[in-house]
PDB file of N, CA and C in Angstrom:
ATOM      1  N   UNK A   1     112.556  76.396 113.489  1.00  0.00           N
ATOM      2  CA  UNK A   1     111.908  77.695 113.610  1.00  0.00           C
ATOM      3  C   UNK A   1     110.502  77.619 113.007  1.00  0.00           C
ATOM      4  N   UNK A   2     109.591  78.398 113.420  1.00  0.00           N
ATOM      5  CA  UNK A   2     107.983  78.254 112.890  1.00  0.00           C
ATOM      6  C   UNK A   2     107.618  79.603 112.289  1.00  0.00           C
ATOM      7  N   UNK A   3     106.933  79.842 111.579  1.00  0.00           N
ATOM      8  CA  UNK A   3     106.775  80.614 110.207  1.00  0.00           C
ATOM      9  C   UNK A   3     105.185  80.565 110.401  1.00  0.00           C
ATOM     10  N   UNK A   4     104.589  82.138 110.602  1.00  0.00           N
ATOM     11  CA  UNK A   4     103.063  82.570 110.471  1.00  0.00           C
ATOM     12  C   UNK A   4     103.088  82.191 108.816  1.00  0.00           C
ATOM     13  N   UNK A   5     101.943  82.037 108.450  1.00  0.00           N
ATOM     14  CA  UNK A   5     101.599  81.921 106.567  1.00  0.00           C
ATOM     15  C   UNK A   5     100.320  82.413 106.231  1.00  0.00           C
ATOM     16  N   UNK A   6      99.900  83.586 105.522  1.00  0.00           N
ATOM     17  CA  UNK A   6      98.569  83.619 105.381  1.00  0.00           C
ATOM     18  C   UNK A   6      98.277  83.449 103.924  1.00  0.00           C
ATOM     19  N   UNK A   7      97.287  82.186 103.931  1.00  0.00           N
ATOM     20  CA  UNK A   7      97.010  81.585 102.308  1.00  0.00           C
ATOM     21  C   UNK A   7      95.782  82.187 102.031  1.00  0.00           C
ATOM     22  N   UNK A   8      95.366  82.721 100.907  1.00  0.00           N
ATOM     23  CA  UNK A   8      94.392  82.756 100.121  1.00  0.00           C
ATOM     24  C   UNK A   8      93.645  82.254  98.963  1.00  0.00           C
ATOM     25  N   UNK A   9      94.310  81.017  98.366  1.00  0.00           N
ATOM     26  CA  UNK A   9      94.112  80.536  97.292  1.00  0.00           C
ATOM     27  C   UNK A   9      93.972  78.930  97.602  1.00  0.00           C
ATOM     28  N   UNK A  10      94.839  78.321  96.691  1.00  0.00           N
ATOM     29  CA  UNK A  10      94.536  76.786  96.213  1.00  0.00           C
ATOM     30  C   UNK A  10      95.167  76.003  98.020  1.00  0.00           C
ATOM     31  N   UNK A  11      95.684  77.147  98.670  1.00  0.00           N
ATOM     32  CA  UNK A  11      96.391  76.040 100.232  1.00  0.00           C
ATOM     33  C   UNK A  11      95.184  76.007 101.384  1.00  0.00           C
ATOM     34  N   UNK A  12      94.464  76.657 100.961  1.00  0.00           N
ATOM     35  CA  UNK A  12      92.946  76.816 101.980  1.00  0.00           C
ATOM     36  C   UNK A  12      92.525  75.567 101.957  1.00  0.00           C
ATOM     37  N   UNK A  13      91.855  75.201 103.277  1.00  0.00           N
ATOM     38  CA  UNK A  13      90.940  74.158 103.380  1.00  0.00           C
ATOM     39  C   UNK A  13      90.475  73.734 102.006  1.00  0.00           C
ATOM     40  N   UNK A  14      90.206  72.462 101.776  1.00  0.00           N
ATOM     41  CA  UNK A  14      89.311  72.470 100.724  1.00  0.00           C
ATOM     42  C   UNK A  14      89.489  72.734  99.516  1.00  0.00           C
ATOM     43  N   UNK A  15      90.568  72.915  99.152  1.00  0.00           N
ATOM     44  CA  UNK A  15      91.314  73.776  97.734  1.00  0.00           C
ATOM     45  C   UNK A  15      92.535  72.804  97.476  1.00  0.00           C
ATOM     46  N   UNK A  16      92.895  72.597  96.381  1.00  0.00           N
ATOM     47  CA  UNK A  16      93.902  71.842  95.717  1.00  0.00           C
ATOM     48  C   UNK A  16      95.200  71.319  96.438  1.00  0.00           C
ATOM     49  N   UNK A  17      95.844  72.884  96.869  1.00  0.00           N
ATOM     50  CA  UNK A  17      96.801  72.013  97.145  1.00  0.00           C
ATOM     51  C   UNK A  17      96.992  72.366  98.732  1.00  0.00           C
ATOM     52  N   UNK A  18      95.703  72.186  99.477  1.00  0.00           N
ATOM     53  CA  UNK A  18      95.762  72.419 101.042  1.00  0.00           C
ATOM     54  C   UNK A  18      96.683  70.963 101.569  1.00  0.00           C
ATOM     55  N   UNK A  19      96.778  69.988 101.047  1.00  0.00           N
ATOM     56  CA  UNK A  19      97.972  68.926 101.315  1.00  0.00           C
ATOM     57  C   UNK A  19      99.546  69.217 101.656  1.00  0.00           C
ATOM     58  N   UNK A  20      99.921  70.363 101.114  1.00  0.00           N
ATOM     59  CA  UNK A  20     101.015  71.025 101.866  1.00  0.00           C
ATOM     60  C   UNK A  20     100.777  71.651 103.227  1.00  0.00           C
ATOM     61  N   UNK A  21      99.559  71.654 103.741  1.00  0.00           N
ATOM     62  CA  UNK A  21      99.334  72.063 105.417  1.00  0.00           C
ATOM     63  C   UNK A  21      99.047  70.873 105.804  1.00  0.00           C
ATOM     64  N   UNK A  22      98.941  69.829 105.887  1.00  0.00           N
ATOM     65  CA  UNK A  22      98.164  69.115 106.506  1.00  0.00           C
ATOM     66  C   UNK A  22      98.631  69.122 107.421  1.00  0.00           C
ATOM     67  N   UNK A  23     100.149  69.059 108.139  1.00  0.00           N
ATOM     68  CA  UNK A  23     100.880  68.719 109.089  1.00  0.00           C
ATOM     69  C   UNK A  23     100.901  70.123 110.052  1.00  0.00           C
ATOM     70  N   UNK A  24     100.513  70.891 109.393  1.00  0.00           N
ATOM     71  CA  UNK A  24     100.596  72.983 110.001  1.00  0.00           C
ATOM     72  C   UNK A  24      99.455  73.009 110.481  1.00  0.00           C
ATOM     73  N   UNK A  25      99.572  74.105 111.914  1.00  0.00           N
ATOM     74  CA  UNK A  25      98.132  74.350 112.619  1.00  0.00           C
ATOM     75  C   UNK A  25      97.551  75.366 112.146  1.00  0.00           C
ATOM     76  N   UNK A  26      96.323  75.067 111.811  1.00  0.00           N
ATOM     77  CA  UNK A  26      95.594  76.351 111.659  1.00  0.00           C
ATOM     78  C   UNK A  26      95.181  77.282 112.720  1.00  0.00           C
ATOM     79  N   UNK A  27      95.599  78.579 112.543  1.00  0.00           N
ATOM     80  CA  UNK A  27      95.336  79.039 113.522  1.00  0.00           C
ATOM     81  C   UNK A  27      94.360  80.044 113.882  1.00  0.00           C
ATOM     82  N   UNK A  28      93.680  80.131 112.552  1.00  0.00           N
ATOM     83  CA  UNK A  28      92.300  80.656 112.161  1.00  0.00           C
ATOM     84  C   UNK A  28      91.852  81.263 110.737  1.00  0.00           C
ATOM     85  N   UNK A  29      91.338  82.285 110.601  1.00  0.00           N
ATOM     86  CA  UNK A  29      90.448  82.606 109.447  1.00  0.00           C
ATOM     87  C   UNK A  29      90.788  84.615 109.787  1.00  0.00           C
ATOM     88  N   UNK A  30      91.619  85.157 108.591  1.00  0.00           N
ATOM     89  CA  UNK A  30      91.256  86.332 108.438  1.00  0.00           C
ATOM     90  C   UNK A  30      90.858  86.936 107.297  1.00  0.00           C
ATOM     91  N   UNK A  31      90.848  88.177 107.564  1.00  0.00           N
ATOM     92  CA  UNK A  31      90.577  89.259 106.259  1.00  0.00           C
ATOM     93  C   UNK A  31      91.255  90.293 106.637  1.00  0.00           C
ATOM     94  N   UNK A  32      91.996  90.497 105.082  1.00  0.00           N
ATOM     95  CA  UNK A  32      93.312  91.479 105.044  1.00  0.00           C
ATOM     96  C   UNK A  32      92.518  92.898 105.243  1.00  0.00           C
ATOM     97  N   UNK A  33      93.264  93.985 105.640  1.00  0.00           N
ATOM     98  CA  UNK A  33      92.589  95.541 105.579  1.00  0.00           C
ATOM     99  C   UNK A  33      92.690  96.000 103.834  1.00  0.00           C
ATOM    100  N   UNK A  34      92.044  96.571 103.250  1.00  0.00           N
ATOM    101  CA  UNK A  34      91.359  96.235 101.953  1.00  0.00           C
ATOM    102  C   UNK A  34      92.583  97.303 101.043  1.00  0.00           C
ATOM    103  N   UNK A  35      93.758  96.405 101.512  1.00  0.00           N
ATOM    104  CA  UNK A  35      95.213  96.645 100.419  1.00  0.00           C
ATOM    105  C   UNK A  35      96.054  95.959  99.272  1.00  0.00           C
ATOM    106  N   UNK A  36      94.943  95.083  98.959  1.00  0.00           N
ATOM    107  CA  UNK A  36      95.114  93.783  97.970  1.00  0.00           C
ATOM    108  C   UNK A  36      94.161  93.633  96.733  1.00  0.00           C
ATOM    109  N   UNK A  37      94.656  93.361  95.760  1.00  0.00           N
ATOM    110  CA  UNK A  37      94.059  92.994  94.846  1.00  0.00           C
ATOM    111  C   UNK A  37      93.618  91.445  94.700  1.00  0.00           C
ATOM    112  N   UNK A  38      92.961  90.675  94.201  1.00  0.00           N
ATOM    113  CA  UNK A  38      93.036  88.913  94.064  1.00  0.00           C
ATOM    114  C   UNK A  38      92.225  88.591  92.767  1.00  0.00           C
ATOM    115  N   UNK A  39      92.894  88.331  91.729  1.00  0.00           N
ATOM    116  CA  UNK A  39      93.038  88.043  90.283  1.00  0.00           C
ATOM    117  C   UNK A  39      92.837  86.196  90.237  1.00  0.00           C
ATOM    118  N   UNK A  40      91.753  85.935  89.083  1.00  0.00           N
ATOM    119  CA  UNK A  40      91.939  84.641  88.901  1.00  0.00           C
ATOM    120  C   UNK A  40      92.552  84.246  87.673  1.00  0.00           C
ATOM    121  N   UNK A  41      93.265  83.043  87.614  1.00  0.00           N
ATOM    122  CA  UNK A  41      94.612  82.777  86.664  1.00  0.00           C
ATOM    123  C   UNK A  41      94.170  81.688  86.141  1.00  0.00           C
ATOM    124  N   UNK A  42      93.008  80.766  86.923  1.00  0.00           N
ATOM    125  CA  UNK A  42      92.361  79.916  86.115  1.00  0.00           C
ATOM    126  C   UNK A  42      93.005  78.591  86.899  1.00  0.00           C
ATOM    127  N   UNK A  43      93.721  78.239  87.532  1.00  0.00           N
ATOM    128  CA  UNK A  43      94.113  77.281  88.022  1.00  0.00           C
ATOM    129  C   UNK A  43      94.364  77.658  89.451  1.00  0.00           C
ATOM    130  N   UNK A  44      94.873  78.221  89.873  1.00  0.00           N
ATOM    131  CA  UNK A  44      95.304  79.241  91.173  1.00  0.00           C
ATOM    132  C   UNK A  44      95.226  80.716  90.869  1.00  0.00           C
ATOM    133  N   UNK A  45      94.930  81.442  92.217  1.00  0.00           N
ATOM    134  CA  UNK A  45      94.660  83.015  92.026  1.00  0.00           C
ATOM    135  C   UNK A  45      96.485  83.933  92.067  1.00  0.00           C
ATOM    136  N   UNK A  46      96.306  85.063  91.777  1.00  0.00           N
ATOM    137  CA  UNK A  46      97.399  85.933  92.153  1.00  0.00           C
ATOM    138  C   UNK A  46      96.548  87.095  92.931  1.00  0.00           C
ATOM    139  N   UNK A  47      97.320  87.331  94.149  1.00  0.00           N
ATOM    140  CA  UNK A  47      97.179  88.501  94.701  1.00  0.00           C
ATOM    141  C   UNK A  47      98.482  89.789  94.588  1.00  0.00           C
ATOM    142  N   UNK A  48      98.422  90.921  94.319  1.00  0.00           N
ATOM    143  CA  UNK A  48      98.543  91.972  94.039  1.00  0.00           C
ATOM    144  C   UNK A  48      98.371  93.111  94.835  1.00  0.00           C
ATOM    145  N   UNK A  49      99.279  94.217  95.265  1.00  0.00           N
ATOM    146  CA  UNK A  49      98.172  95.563  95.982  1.00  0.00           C
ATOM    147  C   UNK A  49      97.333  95.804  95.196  1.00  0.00           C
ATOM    148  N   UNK A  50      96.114  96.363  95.716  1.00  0.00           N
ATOM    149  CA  UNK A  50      94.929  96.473  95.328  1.00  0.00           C
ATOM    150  C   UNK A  50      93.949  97.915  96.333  1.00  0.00           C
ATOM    151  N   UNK A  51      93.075  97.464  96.286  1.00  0.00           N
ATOM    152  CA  UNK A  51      92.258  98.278  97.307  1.00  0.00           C
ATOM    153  C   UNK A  51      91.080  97.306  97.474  1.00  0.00           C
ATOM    154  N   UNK A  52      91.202  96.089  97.622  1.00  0.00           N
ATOM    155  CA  UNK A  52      90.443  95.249  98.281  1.00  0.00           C
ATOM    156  C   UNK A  52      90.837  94.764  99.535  1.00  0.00           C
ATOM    157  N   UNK A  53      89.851  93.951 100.036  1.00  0.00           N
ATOM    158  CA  UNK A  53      90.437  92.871 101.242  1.00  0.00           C
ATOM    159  C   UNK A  53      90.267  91.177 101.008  1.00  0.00           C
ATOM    160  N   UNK A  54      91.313  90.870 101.420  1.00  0.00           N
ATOM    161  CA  UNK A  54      91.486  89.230 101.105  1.00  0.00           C
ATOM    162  C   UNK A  54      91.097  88.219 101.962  1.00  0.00           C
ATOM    163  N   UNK A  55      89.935  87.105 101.846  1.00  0.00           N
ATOM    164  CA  UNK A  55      89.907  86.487 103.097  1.00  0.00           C
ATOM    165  C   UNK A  55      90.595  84.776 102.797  1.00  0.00           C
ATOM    166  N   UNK A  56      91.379  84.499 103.654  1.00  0.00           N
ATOM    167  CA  UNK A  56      92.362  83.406 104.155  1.00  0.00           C
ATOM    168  C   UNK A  56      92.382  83.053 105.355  1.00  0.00           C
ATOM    169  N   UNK A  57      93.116  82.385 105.485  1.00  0.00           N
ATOM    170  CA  UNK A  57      93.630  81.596 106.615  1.00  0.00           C
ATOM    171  C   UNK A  57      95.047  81.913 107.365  1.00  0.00           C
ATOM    172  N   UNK A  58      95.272  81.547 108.417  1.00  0.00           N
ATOM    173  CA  UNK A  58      96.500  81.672 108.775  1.00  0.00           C
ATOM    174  C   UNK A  58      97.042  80.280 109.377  1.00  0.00           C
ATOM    175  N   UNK A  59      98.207  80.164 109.023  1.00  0.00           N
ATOM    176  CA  UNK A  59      98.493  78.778 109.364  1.00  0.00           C
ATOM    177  C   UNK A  59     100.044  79.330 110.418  1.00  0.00           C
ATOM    178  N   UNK A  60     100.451  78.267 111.355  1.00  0.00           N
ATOM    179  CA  UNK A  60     101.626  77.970 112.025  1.00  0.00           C
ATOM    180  C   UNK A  60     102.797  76.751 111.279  1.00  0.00           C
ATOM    181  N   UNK A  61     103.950  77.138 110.443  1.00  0.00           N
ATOM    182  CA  UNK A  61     104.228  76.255 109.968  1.00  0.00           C
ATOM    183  C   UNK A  61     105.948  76.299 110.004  1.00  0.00           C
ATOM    184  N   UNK A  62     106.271  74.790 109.709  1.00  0.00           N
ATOM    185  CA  UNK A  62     107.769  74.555 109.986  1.00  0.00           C
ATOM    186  C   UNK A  62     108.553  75.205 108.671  1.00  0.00           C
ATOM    187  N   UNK A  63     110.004  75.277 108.688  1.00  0.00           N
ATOM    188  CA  UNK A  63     110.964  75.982 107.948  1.00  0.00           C
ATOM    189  C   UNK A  63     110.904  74.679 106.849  1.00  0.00           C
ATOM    190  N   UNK A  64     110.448  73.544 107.004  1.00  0.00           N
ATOM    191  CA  UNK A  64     110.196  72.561 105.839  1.00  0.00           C
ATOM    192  C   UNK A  64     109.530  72.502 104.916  1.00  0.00           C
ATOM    193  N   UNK A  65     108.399  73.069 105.862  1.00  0.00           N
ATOM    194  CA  UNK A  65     106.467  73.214 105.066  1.00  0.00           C
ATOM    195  C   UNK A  65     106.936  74.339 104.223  1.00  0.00           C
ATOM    196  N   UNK A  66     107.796  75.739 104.848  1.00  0.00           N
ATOM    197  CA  UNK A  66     107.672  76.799 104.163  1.00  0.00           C
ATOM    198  C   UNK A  66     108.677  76.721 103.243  1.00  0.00           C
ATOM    199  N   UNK A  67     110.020  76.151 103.296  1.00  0.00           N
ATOM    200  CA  UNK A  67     110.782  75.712 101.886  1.00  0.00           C
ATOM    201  C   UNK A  67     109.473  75.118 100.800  1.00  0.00           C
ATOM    202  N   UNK A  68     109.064  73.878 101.033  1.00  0.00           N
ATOM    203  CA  UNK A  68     107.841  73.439 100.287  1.00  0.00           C
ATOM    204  C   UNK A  68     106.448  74.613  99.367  1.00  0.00           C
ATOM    205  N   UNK A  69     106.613  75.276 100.522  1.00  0.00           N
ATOM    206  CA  UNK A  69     105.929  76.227  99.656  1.00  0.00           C
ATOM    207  C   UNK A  69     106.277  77.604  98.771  1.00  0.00           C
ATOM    208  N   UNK A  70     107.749  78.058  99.172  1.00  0.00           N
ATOM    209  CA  UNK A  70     108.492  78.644  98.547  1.00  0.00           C
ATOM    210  C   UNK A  70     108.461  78.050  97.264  1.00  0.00           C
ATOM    211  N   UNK A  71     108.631  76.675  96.932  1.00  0.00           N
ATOM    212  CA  UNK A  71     108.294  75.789  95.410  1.00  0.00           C
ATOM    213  C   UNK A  71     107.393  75.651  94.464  1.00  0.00           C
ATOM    214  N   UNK A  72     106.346  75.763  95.613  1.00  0.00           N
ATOM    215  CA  UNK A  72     104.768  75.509  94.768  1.00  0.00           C
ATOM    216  C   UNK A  72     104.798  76.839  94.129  1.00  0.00           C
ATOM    217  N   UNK A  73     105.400  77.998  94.743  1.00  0.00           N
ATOM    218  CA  UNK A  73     105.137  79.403  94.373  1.00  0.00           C
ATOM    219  C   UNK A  73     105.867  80.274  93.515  1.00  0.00           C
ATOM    220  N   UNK A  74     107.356  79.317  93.276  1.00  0.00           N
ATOM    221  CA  UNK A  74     107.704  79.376  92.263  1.00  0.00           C
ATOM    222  C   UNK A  74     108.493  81.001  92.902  1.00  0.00           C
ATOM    223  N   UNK A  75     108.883  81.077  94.060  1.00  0.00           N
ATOM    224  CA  UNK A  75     109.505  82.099  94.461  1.00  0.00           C
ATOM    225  C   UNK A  75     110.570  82.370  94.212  1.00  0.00           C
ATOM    226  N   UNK A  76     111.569  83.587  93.889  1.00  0.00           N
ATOM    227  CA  UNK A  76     111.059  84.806  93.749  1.00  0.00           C
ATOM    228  C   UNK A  76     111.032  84.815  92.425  1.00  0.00           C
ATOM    229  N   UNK A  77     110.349  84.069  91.311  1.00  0.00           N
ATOM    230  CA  UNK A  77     110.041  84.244  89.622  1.00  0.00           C
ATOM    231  C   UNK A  77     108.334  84.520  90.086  1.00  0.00           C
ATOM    232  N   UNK A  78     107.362  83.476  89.645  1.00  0.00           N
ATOM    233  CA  UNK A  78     106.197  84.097  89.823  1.00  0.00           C
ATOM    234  C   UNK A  78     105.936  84.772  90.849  1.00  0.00           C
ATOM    235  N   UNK A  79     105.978  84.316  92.169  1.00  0.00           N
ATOM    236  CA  UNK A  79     105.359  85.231  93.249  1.00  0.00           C
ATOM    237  C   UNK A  79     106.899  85.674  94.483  1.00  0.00           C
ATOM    238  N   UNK A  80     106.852  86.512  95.176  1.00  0.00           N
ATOM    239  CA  UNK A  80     107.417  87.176  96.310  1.00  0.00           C
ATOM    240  C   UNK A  80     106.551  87.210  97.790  1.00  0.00           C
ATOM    241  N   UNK A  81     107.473  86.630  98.209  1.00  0.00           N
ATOM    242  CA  UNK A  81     107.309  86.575  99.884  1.00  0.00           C
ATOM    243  C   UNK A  81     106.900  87.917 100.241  1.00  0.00           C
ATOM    244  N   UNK A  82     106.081  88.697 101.223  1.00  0.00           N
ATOM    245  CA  UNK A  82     106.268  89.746 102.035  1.00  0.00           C
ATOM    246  C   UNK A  82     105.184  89.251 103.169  1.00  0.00           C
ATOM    247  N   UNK A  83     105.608  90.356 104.646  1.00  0.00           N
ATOM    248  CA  UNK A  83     104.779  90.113 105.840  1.00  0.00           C
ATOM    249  C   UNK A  83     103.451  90.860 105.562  1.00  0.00           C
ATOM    250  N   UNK A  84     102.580  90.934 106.169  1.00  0.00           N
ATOM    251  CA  UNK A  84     101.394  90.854 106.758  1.00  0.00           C
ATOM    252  C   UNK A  84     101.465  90.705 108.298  1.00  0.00           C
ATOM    253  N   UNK A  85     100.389  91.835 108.324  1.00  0.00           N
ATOM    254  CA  UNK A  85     100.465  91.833 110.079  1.00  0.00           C
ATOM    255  C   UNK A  85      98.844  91.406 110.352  1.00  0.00           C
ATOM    256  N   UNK A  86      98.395  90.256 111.670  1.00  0.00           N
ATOM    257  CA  UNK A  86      97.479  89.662 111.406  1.00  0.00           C
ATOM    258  C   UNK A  86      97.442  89.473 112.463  1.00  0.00           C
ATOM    259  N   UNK A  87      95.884  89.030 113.261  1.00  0.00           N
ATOM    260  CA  UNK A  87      95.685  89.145 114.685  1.00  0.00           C
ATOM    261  C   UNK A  87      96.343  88.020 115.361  1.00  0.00           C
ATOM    262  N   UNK A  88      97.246  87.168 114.931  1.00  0.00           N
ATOM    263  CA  UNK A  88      98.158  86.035 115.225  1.00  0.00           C
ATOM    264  C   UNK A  88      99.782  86.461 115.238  1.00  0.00           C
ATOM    265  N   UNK A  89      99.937  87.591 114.792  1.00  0.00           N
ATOM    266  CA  UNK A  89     101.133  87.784 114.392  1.00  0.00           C
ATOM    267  C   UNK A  89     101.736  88.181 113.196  1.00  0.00           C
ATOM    268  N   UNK A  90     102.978  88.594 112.609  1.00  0.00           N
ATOM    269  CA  UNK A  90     103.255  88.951 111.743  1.00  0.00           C
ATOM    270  C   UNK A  90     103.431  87.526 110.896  1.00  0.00           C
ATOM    271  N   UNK A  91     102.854  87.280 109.910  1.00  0.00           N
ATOM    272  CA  UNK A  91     102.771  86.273 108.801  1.00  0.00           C
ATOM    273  C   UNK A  91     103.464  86.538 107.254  1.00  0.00           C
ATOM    274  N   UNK A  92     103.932  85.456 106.480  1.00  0.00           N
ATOM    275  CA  UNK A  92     104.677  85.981 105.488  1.00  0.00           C
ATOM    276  C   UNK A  92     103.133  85.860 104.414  1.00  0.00           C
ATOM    277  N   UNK A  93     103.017  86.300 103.250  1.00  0.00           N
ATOM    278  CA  UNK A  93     101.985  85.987 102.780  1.00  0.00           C
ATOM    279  C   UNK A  93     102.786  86.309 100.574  1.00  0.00           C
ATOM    280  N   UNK A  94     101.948  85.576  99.969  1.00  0.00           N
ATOM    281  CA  UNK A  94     102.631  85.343  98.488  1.00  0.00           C
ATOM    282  C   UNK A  94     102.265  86.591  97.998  1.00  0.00           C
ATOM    283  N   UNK A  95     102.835  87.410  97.151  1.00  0.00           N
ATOM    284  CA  UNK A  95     102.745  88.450  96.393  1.00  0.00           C
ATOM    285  C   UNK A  95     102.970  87.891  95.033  1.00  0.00           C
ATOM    286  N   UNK A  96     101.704  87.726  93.915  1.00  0.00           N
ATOM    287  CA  UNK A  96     102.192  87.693  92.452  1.00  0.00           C
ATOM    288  C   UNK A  96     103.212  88.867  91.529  1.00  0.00           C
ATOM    289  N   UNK A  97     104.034  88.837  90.768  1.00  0.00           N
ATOM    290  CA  UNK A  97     104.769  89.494  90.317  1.00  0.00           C
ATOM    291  C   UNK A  97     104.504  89.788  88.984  1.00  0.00           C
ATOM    292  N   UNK A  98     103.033  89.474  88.460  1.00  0.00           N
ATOM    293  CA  UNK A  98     103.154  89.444  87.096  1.00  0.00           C
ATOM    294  C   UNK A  98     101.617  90.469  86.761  1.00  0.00           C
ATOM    295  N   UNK A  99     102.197  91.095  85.946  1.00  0.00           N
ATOM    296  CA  UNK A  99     100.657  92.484  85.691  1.00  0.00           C
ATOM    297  C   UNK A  99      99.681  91.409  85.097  1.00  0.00           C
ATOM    298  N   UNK A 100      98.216  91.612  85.734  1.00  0.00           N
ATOM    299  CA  UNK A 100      97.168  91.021  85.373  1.00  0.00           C
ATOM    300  C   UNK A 100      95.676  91.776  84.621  1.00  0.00           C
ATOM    301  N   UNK A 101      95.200  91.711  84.158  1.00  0.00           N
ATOM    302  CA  UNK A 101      93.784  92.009  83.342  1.00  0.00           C
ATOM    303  C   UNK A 101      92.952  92.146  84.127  1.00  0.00           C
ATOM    304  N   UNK A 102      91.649  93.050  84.020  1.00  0.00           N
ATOM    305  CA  UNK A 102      90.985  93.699  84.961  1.00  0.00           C
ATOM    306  C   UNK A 102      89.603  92.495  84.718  1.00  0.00           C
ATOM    307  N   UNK A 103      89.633  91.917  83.853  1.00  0.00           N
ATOM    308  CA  UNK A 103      88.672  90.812  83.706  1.00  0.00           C
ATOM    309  C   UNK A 103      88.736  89.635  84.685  1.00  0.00           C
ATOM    310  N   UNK A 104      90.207  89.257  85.212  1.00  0.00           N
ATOM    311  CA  UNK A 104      90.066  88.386  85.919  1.00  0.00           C
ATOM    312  C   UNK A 104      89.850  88.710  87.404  1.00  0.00           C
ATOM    313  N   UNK A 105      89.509  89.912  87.854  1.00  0.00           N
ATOM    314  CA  UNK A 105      89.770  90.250  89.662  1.00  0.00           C
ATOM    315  C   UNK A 105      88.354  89.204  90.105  1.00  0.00           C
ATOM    316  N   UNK A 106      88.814  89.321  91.129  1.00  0.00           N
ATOM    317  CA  UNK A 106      87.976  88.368  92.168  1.00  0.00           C
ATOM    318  C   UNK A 106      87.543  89.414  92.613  1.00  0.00           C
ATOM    319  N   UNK A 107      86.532  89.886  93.077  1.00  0.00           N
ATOM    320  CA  UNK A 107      86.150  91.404  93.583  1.00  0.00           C
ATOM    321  C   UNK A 107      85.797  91.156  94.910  1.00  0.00           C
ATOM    322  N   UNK A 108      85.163  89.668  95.072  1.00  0.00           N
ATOM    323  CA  UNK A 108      84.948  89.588  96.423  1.00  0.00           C
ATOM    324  C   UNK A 108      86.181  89.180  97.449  1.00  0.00           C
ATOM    325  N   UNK A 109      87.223  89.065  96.649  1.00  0.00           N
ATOM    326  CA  UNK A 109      88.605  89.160  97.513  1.00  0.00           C
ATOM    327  C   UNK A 109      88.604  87.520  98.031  1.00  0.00           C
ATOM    328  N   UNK A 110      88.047  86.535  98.238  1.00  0.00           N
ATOM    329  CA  UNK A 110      87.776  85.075  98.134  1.00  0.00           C
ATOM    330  C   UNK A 110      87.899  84.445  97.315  1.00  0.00           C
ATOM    331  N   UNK A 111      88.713  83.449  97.360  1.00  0.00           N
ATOM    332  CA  UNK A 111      88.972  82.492  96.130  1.00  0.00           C
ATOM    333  C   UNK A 111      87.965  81.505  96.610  1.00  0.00           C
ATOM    334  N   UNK A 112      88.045  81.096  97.545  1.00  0.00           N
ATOM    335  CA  UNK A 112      87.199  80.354  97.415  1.00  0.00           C
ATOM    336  C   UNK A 112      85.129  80.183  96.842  1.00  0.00           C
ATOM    337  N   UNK A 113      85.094  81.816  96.975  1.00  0.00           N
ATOM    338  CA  UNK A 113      83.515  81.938  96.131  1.00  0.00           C
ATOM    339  C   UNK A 113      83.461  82.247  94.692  1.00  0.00           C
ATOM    340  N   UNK A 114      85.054  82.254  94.136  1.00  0.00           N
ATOM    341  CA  UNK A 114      85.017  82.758  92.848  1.00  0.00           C
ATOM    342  C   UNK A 114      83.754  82.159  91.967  1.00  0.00           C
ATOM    343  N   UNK A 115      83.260  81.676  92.049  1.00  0.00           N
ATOM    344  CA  UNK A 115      82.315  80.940  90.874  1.00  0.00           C
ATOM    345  C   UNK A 115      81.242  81.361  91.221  1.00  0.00           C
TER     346      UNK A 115
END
């Protein structure tokens, strides 16, 4: 079975641990409608509801890739699965579970420009 995924953090192109997609198609580049929060943790981000918008990726991926990433995510202790609806389809996307500090938001909703 194949599994929509929309990443925002360290699985993006170019980001740490995008080596768990390598084998998954990308199937483009979105931005969430501005119902998210995205907090930096210093190693990887947490996203949160919010009243921002998040920009990621969407990937096409196997029930292997997504066990695999159920791990990295430490599901359901640090983060929770939920859908996202996205111009590809309905996608599962990570929800952090842990209250965060207003010092760390990412405001531009991109992990990848945090700096």
């Amino acid at each position: 079975m194949q599994h929509l995924v929309f990443v925002y953090g360290t699985l993006r192109q170019g980001e740490s641990n995008h080596s768990f997609l390598e084998s998954s198609q990308l199937l483009g580049q979105y931005v969430t409608k501005p119902e998210y929060a995205l907090y930096d943790l210093g190693p990887y981000p947490g996203l949160i509801e919010g009243h921002h918008t998040i920009s990621g990726e969407v990937y096409l991926v196997d029930e292997e890739t997504l066990a695999k990433l159920d791990i990295l995510e430490d599901v359901p202790v640090e983060y929770r699965r939920d859908t996202i609806e996205t111009p590809f389809g309905t996608a599962w996307i990570y929800i952090y579970q842990e209250v965060t500090s207003q010092e760390a938001l990412i405001d531009s909703g991109d992990w990848c420009q945090r700096v």
